[in-house]
N, C-alpha and C. Protein backbone atom coordinates (compact mmCIF):
# COMPACT_ATOMS: atom_id res chain seq x y z
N UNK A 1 3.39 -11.64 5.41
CA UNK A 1 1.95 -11.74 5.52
C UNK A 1 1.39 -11.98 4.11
N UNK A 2 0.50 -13.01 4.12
CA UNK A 2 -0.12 -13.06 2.70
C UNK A 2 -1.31 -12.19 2.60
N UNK A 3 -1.67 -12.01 1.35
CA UNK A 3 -2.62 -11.10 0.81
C UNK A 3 -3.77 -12.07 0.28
N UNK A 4 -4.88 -12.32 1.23
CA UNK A 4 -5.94 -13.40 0.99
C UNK A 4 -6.83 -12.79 -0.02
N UNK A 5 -7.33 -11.60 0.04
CA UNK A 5 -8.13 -11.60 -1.15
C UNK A 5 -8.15 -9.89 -1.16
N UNK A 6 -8.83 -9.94 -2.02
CA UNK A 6 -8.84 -8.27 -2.17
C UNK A 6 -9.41 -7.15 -1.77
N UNK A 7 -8.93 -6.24 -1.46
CA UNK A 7 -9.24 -5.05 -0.53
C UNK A 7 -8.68 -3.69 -0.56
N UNK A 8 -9.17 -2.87 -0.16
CA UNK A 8 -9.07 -1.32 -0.34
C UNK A 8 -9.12 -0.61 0.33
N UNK A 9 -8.12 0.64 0.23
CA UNK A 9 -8.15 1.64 1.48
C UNK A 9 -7.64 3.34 0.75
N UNK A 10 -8.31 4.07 1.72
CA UNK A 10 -7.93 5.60 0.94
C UNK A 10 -8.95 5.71 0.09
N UNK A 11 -8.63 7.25 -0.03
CA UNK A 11 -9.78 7.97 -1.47
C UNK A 11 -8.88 8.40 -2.39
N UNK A 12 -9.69 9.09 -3.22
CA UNK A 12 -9.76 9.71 -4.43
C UNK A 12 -9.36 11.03 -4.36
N UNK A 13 -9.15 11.77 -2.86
CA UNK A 13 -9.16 13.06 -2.36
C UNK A 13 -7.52 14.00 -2.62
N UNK A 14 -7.53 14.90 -2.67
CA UNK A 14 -6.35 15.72 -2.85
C UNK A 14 -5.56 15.14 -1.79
N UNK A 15 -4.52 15.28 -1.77
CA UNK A 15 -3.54 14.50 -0.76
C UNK A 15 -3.58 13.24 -0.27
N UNK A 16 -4.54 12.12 -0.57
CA UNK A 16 -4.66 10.88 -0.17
C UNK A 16 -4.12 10.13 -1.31
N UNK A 17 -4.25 8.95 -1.19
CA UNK A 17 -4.16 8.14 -2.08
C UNK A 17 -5.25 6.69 -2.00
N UNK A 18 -5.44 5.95 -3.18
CA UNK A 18 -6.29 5.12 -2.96
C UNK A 18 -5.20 3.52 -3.42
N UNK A 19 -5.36 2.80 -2.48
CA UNK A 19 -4.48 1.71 -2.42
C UNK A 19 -5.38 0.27 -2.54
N UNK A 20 -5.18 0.17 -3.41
CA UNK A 20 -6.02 -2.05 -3.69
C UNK A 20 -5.38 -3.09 -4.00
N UNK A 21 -5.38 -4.16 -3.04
CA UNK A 21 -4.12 -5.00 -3.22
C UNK A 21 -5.21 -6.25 -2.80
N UNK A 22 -4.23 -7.58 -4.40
CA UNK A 22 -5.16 -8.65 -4.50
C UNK A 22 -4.11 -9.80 -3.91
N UNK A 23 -4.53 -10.61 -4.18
CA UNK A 23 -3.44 -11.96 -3.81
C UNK A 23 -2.22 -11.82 -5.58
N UNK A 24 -1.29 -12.24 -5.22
CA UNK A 24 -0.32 -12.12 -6.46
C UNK A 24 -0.22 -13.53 -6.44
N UNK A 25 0.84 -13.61 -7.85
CA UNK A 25 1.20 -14.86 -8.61
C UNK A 25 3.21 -15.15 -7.89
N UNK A 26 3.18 -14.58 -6.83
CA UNK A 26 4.33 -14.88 -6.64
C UNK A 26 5.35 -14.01 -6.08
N UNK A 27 5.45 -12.67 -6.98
CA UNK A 27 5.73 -11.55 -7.06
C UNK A 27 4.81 -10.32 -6.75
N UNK A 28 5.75 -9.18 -6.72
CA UNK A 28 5.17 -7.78 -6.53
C UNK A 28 5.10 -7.49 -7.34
N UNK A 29 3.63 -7.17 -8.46
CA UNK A 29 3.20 -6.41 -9.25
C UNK A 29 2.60 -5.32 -9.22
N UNK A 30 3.47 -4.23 -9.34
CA UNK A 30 3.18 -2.74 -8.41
C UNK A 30 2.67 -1.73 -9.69
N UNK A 31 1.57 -1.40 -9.51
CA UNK A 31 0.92 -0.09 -10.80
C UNK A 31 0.76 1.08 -10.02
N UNK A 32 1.07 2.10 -10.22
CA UNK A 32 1.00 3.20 -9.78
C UNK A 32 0.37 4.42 -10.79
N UNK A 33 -0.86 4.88 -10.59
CA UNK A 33 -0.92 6.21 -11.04
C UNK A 33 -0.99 7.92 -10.39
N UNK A 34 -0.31 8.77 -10.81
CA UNK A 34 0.32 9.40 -9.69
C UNK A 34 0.15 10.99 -10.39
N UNK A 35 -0.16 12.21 -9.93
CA UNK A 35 -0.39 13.41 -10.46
C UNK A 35 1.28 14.16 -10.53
N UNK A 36 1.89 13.40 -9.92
CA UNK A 36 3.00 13.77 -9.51
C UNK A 36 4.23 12.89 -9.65
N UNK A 37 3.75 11.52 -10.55
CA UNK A 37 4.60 10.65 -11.14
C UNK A 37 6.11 11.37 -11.48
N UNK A 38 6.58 12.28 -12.36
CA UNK A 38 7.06 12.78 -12.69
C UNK A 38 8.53 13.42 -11.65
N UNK A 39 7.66 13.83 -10.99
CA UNK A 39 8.38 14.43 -9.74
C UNK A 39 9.09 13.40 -8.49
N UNK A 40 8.14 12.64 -8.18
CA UNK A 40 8.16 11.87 -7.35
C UNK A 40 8.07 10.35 -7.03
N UNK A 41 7.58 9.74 -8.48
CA UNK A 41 7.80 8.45 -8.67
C UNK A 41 8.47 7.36 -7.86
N UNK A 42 9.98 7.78 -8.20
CA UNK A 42 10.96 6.63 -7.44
C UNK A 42 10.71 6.99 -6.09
N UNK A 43 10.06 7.87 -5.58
CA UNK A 43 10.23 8.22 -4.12
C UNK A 43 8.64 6.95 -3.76
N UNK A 44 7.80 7.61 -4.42
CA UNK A 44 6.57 6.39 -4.24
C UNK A 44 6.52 5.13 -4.33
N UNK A 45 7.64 4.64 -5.44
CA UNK A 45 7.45 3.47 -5.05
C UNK A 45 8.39 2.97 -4.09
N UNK A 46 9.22 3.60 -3.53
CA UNK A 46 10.17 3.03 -2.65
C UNK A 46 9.19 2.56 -1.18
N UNK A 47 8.53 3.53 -1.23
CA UNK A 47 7.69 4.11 -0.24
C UNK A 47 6.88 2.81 0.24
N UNK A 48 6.10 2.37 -1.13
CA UNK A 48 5.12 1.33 -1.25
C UNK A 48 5.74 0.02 -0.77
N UNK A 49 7.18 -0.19 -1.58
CA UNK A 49 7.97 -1.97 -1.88
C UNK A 49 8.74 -1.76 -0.30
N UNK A 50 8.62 -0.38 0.45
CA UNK A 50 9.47 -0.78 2.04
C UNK A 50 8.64 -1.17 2.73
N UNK A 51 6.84 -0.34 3.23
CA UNK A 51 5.95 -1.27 3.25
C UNK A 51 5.74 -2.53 3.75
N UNK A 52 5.35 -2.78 2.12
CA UNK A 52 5.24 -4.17 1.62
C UNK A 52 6.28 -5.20 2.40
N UNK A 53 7.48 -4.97 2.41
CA UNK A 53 9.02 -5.46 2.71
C UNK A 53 8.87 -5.69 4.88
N UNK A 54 8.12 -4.57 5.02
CA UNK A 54 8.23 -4.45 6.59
C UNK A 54 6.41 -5.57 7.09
N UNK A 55 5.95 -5.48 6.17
CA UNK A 55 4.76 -6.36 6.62
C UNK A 55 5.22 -8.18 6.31
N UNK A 56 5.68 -8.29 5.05
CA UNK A 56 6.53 -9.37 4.54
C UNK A 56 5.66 -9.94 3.58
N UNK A 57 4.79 -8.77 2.96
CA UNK A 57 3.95 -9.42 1.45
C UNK A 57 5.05 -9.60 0.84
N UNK A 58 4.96 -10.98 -0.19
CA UNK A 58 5.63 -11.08 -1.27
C UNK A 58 5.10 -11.23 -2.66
N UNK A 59 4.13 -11.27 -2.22
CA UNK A 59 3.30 -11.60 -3.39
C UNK A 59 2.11 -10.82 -3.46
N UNK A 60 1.58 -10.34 -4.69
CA UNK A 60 0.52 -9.18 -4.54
C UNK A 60 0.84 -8.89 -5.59
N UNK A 61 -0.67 -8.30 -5.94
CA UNK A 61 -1.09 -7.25 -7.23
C UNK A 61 -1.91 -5.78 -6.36
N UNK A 62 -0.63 -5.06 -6.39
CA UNK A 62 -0.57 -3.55 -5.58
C UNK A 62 -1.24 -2.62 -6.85
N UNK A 63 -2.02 -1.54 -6.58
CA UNK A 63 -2.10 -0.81 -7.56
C UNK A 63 -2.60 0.51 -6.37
N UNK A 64 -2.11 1.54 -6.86
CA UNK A 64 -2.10 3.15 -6.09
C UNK A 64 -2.35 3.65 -6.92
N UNK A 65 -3.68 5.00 -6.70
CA UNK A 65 -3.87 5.88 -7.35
C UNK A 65 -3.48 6.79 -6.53
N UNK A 66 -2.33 7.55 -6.26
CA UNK A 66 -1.98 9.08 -5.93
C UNK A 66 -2.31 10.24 -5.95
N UNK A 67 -3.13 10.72 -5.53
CA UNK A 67 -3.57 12.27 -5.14
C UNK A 67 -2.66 13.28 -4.52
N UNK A 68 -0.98 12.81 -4.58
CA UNK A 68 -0.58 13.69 -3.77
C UNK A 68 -0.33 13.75 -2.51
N UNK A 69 -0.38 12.09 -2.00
CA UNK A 69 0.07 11.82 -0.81
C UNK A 69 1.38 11.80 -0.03
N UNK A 70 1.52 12.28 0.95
CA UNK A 70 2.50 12.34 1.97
C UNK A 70 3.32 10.48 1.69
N UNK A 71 4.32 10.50 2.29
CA UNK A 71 5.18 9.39 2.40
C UNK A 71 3.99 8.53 3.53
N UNK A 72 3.81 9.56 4.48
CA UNK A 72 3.25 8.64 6.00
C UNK A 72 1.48 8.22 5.56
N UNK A 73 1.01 9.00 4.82
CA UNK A 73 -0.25 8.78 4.31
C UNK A 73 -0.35 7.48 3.22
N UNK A 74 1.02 7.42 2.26
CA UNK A 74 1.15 6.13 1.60
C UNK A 74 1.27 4.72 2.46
N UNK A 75 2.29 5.07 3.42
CA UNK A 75 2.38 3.87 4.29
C UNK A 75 0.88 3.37 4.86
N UNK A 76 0.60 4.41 5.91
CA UNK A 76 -0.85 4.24 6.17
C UNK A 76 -1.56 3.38 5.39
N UNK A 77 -1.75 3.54 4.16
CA UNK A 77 -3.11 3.16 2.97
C UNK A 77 -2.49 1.72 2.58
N UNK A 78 -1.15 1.43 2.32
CA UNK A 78 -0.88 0.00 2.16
C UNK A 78 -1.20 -0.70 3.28
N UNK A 79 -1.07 -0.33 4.47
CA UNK A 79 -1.13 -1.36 5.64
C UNK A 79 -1.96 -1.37 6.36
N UNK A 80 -3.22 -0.36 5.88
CA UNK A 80 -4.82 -0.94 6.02
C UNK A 80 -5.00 -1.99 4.78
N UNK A 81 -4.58 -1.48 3.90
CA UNK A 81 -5.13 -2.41 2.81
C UNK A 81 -4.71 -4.01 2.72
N UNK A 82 -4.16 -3.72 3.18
CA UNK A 82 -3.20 -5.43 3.64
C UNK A 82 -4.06 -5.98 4.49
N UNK A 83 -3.69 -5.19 5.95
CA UNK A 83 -4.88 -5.88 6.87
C UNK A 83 -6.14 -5.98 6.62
N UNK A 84 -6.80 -4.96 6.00
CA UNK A 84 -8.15 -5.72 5.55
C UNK A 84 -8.28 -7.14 4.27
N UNK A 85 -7.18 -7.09 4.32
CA UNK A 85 -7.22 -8.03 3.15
C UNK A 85 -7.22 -9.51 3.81
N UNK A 86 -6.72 -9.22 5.30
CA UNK A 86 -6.56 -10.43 6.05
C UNK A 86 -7.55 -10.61 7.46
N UNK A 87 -9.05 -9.74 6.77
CA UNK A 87 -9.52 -9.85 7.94
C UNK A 87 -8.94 -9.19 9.64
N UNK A 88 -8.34 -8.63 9.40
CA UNK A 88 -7.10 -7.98 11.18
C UNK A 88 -8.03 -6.81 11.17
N UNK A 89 -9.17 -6.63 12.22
CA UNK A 89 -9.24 -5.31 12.94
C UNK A 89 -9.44 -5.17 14.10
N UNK A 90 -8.67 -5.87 14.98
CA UNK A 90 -7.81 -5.11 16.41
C UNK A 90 -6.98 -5.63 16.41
N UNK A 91 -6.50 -4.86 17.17
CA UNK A 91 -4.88 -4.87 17.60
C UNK A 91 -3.98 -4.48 17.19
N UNK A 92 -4.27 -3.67 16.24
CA UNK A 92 -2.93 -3.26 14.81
C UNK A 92 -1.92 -2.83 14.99
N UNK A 93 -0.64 -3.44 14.64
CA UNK A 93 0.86 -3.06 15.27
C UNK A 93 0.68 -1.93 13.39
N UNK A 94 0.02 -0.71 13.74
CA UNK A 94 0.60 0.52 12.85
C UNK A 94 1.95 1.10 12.96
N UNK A 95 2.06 1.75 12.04
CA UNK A 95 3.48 2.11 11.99
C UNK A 95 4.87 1.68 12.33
N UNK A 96 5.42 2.19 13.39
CA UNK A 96 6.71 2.30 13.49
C UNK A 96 6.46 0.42 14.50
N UNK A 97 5.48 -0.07 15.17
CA UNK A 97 5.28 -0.92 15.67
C UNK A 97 5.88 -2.20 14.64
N UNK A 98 5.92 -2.05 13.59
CA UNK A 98 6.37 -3.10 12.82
C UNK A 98 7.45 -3.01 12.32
N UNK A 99 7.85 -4.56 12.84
CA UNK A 99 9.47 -4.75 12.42
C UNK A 99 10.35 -3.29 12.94
């Protein structure tokens, strides 16, 4: 799925995360800031690039601000943010519905 223009999903809130993803140059350019970087990093971004991988962005400028979100709350916030990025609100194959 391509990433037509740019869009946003999630807060700023303890346990959420806030997810904004633009059209990319080709590649996945993934920024992450995270309260919990430290701890949990490689787990977040795995989290984000499987995602990404199960919708079939390839291209994108991803950036997450982390509050402390759950694995299922990260997924969530990329794949609103995607679909709003493509205009999609009905019908949404969420979660486990994809791929």
């Amino acid at each position: 799925m391509e990433v037509k223009k740019a869009a946003m999903a999630g807060t700023l809130e303890s346990s959420d995360a806030q997810v904004t993803v633009e059209p990319g140059n080709g590649t996945i350019e993934l920024s992450i800031e995270s309260s919990v970087i430290h701890q949990f990093g490689k787990q977040i971004k795995a989290t984000i690039l499987e995602t990404l991988g199960r919708l079939d962005v390839t291209s994108a400028k991803v950036k997450v601000v982390d509050k402390g979100a759950l694995d299922c709350t990260l997924k969530a916030r990329v794949e609103c943010a995607v679909y709003r990025s493509n205009d999609i609100t009905e019908n949404l194959p969420w979660g486990g519905v994809i791929k």
